[in-house]
N, C-alpha and C. Protein backbone atom coordinates (compact mmCIF):
# COMPACT_ATOMS: atom_id res chain seq x y z
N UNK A 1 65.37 23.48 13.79
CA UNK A 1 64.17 22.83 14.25
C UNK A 1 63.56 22.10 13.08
N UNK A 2 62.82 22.38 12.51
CA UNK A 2 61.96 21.58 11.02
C UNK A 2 60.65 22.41 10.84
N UNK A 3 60.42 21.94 9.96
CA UNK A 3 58.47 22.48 9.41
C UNK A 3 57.85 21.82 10.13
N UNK A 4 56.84 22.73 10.32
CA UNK A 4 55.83 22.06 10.91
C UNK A 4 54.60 21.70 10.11
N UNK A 5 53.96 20.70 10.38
CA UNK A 5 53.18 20.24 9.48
C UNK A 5 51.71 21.08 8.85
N UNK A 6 50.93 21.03 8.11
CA UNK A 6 49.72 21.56 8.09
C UNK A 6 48.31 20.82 8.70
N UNK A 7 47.56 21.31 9.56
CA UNK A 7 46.80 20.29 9.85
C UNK A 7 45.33 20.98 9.56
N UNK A 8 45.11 21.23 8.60
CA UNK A 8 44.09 21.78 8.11
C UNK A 8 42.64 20.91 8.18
N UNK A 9 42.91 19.81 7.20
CA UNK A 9 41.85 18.58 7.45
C UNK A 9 41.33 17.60 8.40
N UNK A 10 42.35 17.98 9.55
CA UNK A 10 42.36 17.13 10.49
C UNK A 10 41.26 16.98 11.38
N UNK A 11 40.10 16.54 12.06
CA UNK A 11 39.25 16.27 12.67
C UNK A 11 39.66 17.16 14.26
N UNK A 12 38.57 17.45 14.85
CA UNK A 12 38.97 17.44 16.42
C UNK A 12 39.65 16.42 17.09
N UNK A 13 40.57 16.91 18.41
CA UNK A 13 40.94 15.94 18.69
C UNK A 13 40.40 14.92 19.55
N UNK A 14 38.65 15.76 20.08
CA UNK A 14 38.04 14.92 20.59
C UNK A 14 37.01 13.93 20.15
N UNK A 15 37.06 13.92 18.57
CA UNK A 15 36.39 13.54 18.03
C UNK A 15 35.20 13.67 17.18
N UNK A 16 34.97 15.37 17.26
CA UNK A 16 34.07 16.31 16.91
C UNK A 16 34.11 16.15 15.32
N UNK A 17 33.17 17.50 15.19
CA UNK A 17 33.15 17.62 13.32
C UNK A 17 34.12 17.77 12.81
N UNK A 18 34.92 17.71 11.63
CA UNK A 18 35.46 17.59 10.97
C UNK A 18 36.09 19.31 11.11
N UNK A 19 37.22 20.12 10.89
CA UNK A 19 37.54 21.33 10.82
C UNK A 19 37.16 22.35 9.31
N UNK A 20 36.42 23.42 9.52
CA UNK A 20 36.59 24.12 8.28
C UNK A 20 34.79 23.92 7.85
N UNK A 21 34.62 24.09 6.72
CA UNK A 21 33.13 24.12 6.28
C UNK A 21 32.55 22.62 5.69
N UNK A 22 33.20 21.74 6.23
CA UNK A 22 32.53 20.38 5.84
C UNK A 22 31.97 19.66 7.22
N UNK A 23 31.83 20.61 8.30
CA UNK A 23 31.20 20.25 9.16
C UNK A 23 29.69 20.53 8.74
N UNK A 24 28.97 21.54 8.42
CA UNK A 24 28.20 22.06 8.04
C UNK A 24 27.56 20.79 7.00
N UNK A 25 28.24 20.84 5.85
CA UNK A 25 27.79 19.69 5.06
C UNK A 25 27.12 18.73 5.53
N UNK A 26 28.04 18.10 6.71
CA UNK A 26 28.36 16.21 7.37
C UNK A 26 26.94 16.74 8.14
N UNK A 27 26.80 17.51 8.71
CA UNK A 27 25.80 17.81 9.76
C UNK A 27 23.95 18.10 9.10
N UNK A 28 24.42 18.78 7.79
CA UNK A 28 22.66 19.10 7.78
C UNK A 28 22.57 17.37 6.44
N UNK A 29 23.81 16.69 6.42
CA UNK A 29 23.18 15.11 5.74
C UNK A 29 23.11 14.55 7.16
N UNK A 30 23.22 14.28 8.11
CA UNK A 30 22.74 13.60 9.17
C UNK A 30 21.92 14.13 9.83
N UNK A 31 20.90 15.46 9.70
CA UNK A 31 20.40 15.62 9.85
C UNK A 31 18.87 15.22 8.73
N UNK A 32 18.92 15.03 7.21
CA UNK A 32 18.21 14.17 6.59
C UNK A 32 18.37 13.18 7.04
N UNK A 33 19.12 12.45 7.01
CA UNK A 33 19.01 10.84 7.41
C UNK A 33 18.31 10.57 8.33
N UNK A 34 18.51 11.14 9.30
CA UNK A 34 18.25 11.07 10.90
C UNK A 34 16.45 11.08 10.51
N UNK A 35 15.99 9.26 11.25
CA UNK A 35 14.41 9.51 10.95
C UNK A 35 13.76 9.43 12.26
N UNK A 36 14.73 10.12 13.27
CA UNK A 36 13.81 9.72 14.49
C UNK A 36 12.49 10.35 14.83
N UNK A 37 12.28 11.72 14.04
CA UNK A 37 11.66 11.84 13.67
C UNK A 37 10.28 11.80 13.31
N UNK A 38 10.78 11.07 12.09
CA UNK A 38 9.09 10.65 11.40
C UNK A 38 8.54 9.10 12.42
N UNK A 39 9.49 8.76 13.02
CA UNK A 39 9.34 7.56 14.11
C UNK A 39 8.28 8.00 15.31
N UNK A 40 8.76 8.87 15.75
CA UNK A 40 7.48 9.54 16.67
C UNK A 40 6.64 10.38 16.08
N UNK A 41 6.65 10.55 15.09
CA UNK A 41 5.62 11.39 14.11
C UNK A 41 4.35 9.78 13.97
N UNK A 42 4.89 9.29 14.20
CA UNK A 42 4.16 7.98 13.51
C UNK A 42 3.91 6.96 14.79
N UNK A 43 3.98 7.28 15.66
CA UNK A 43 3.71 6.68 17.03
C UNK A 43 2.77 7.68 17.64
N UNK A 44 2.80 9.10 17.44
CA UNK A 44 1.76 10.10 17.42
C UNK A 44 0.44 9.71 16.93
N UNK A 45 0.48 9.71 16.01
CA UNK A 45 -0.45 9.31 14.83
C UNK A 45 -0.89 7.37 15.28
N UNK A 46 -0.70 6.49 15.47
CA UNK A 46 -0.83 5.29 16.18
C UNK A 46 -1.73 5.47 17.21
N UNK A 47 -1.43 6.45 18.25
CA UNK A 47 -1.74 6.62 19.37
C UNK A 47 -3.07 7.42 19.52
N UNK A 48 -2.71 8.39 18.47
CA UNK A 48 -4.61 9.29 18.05
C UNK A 48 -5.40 8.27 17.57
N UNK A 49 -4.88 7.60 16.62
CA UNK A 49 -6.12 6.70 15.94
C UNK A 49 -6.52 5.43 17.59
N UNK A 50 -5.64 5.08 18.27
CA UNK A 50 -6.66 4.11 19.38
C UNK A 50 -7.58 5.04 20.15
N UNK A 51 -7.08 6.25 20.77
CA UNK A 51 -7.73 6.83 21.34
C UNK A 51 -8.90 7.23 20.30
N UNK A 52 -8.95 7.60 18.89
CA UNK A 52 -10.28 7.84 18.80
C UNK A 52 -11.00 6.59 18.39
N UNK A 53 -10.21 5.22 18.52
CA UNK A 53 -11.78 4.13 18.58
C UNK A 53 -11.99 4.18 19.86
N UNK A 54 -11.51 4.34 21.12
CA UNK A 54 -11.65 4.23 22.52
C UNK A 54 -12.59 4.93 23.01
N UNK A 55 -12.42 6.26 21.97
CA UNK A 55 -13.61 7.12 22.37
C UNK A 55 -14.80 7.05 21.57
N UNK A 56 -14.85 6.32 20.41
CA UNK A 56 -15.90 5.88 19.93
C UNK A 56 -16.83 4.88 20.49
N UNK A 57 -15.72 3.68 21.14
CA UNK A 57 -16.58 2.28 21.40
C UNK A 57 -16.90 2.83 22.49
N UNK A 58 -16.74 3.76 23.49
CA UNK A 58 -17.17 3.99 24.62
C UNK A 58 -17.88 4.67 25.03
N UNK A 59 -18.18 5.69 24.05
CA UNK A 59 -19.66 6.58 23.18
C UNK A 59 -20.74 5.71 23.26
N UNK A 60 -20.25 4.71 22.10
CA UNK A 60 -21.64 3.53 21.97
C UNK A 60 -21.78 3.07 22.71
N UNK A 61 -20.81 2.36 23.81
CA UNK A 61 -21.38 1.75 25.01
C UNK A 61 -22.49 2.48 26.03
N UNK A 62 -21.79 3.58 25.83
CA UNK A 62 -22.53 4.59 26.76
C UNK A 62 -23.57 5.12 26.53
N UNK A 63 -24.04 4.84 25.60
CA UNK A 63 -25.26 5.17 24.99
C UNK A 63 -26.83 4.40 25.32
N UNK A 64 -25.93 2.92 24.92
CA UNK A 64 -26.73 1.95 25.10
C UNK A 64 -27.29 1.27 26.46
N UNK A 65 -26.02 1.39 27.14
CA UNK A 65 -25.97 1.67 28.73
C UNK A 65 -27.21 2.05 28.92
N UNK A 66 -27.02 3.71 28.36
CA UNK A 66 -28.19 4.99 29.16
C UNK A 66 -29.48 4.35 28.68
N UNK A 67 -29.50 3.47 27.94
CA UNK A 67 -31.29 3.24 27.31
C UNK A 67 -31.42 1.88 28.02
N UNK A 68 -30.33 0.93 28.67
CA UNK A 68 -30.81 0.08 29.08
C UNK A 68 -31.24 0.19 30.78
N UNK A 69 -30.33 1.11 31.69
CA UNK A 69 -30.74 1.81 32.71
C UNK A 69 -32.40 2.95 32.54
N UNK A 70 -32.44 3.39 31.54
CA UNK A 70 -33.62 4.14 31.12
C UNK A 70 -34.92 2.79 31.31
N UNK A 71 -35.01 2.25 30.90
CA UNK A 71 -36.08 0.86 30.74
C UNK A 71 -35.91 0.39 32.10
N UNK A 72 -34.24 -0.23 32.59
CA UNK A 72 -34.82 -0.81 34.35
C UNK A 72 -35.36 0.02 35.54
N UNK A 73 -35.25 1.72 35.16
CA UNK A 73 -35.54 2.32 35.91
C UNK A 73 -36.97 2.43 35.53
N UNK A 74 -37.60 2.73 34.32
CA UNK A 74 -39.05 2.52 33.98
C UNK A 74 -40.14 1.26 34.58
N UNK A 75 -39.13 0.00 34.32
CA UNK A 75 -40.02 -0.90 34.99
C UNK A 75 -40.03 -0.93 36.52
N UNK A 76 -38.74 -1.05 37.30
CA UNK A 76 -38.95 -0.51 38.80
C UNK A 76 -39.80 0.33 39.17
N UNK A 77 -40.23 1.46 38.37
CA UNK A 77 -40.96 2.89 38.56
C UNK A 77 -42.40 2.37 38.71
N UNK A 78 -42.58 1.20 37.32
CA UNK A 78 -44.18 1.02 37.27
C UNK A 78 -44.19 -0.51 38.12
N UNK A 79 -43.31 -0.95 38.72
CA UNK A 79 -43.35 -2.21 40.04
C UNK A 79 -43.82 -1.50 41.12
N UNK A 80 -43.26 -0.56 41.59
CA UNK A 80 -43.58 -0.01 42.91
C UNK A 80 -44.62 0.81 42.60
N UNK A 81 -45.28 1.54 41.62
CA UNK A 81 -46.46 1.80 41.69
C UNK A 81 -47.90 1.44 41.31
């Protein structure tokens, strides 16, 4: 028959990690690299800061609102009486 070969280094055959302990390696460096991450870490953070001007400008609106309804309801009050 013949030798058979060694296939020690050889990859999966479906394409997977690598065989043996350099999967481990390949895997926690693509796991640094990998910034998807800090990408939604940072679309998080985007998204707090509108919501808290949204809730600011709409504070002040609402404020000013209440004092300008405060006064038309005062003068209606002293029209009808």
């Amino acid at each position: 028959m013949g030798q058979t070969r060694s296939a020690q280094r050889l990859p999966h055959a479906a394409g997977g990690p690598a065989a043996g302990r350099l999967s481990a390696r390949f895997s926690l460096k693509s796991f640094w690299r990998d910034e998807s991450g800090a990408t939604a870490i940072e679309y998080g953070l985007i998204a707090s800061l509108i919501f808290l001007v949204i809730v600011t400008s709409v504070t002040a609106f609402g404020n000013k609102t209440t004092d300008i309804m405060d006064r038309v309801s005062a003068a209606i009050a002293g029209a009808i009486s």
